[in-house]
C-alpha atoms as a PDB file:
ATOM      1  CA  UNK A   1      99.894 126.358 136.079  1.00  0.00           C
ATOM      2  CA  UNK A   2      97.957 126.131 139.192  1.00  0.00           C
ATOM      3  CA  UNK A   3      96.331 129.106 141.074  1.00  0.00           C
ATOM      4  CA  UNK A   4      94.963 129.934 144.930  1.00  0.00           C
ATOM      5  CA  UNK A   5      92.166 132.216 145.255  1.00  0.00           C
ATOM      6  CA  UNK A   6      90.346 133.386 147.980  1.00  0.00           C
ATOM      7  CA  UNK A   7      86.263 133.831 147.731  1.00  0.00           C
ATOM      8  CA  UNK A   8      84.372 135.542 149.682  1.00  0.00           C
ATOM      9  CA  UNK A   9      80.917 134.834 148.510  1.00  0.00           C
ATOM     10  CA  UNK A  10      78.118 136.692 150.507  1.00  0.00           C
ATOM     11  CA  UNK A  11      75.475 136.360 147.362  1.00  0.00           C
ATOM     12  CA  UNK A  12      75.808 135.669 143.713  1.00  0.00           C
ATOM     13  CA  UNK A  13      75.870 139.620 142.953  1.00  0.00           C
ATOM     14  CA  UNK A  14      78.229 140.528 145.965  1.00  0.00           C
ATOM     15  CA  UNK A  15      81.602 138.372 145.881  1.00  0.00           C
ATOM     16  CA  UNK A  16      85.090 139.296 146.372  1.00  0.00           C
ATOM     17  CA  UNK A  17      87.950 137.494 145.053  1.00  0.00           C
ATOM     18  CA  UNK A  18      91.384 137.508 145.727  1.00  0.00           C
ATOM     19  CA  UNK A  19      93.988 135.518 143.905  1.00  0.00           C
ATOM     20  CA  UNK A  20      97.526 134.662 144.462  1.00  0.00           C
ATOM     21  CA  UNK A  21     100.109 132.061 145.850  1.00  0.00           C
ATOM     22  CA  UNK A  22      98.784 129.671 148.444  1.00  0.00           C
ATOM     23  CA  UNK A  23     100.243 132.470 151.967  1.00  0.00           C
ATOM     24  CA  UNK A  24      98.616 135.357 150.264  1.00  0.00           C
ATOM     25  CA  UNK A  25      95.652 133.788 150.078  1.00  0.00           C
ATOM     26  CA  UNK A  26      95.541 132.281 153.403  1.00  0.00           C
ATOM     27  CA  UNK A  27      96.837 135.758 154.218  1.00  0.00           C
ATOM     28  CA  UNK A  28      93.781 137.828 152.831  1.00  0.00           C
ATOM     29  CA  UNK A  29      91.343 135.130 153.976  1.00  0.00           C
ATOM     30  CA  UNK A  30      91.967 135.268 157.604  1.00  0.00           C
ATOM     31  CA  UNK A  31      91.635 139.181 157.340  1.00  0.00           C
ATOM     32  CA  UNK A  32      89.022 139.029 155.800  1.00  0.00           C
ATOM     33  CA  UNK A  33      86.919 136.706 157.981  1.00  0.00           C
ATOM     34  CA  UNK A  34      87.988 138.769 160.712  1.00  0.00           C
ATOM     35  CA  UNK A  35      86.571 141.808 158.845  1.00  0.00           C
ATOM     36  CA  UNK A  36      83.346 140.044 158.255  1.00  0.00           C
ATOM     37  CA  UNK A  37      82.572 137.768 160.829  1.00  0.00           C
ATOM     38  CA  UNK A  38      81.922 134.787 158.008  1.00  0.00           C
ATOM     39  CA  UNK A  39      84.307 131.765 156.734  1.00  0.00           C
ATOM     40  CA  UNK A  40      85.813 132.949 153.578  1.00  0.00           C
ATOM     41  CA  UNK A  41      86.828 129.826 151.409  1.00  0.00           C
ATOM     42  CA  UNK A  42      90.394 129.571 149.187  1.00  0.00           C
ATOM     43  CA  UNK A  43      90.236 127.590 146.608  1.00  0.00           C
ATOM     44  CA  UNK A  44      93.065 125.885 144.380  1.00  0.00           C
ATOM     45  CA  UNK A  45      92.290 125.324 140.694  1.00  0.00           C
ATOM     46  CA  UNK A  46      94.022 124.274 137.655  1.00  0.00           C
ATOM     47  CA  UNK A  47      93.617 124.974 134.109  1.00  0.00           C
ATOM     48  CA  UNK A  48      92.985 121.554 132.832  1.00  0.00           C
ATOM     49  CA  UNK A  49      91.009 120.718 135.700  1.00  0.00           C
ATOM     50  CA  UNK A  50      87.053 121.609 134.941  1.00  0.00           C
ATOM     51  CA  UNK A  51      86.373 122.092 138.725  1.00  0.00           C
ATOM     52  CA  UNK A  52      88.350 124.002 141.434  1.00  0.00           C
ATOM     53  CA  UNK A  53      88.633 122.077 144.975  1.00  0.00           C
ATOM     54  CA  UNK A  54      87.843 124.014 148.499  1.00  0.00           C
ATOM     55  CA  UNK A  55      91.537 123.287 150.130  1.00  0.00           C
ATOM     56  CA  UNK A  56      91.003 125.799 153.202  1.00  0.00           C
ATOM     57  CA  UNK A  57      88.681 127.422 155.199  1.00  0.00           C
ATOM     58  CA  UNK A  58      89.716 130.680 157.685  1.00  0.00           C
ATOM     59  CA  UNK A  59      87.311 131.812 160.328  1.00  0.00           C
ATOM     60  CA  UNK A  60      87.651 133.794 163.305  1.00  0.00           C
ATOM     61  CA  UNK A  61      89.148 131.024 165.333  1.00  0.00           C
ATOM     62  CA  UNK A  62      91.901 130.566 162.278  1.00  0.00           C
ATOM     63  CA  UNK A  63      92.588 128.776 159.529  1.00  0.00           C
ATOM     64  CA  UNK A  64      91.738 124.549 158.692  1.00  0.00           C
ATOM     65  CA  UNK A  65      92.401 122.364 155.848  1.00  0.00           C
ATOM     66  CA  UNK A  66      89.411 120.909 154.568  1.00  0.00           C
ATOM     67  CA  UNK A  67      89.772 117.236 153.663  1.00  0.00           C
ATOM     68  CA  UNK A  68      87.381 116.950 151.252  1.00  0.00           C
ATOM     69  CA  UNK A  69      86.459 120.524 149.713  1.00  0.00           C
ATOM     70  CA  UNK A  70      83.251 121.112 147.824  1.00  0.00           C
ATOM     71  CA  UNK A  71      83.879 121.311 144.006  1.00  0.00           C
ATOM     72  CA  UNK A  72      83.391 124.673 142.033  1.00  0.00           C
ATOM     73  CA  UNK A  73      82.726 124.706 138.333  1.00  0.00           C
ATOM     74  CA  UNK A  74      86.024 127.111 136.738  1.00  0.00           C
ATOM     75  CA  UNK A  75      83.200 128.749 134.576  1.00  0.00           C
ATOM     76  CA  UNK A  76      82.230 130.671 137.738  1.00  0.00           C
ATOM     77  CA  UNK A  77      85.281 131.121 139.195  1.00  0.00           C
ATOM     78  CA  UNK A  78      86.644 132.694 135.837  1.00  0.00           C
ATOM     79  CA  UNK A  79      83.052 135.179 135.466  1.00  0.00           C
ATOM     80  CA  UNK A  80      84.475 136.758 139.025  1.00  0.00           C
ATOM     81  CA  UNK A  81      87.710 137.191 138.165  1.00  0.00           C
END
């Protein structure tokens, strides 16, 4: 089963995560960096998979596909969820 999520990591201590189907995410993100002024990340990750890949990126100007997204270990990802 594969799942979106968007991160908004400002620190290690202060992130907020929001997970759901690929629009909500994109959704949430582009609120959020509108909110915050900063790129907010969503992510798309998969069980069997050890990393999660960076697929998007929204900013104030709007959202872009990254072509080749940063890896995240899942062990992190699964801490802030």
């Amino acid at each position: 089963m594969r799942m979106f999520i968007g991160l908004d990591a400002v620190s290690k201590k202060d992130t907020t995560v929001h997970k759901g189907n690929f629009l909500e995410c994109c959704r949430w993100a582009l609120e959020r960096a509108h909110e915050t002024n900063r790129p907010i990340k969503v992510v798309y990750a998969r069980p069997e998979i050890k990393a999660a890949k960076v697929i998007a990126e929204a900013t104030n100007e709007g959202l872009r596909h990254v072509h080749a997204g940063t890896l995240i270990p899942l062990k992190k990802l699964k801490r802030l969820l």
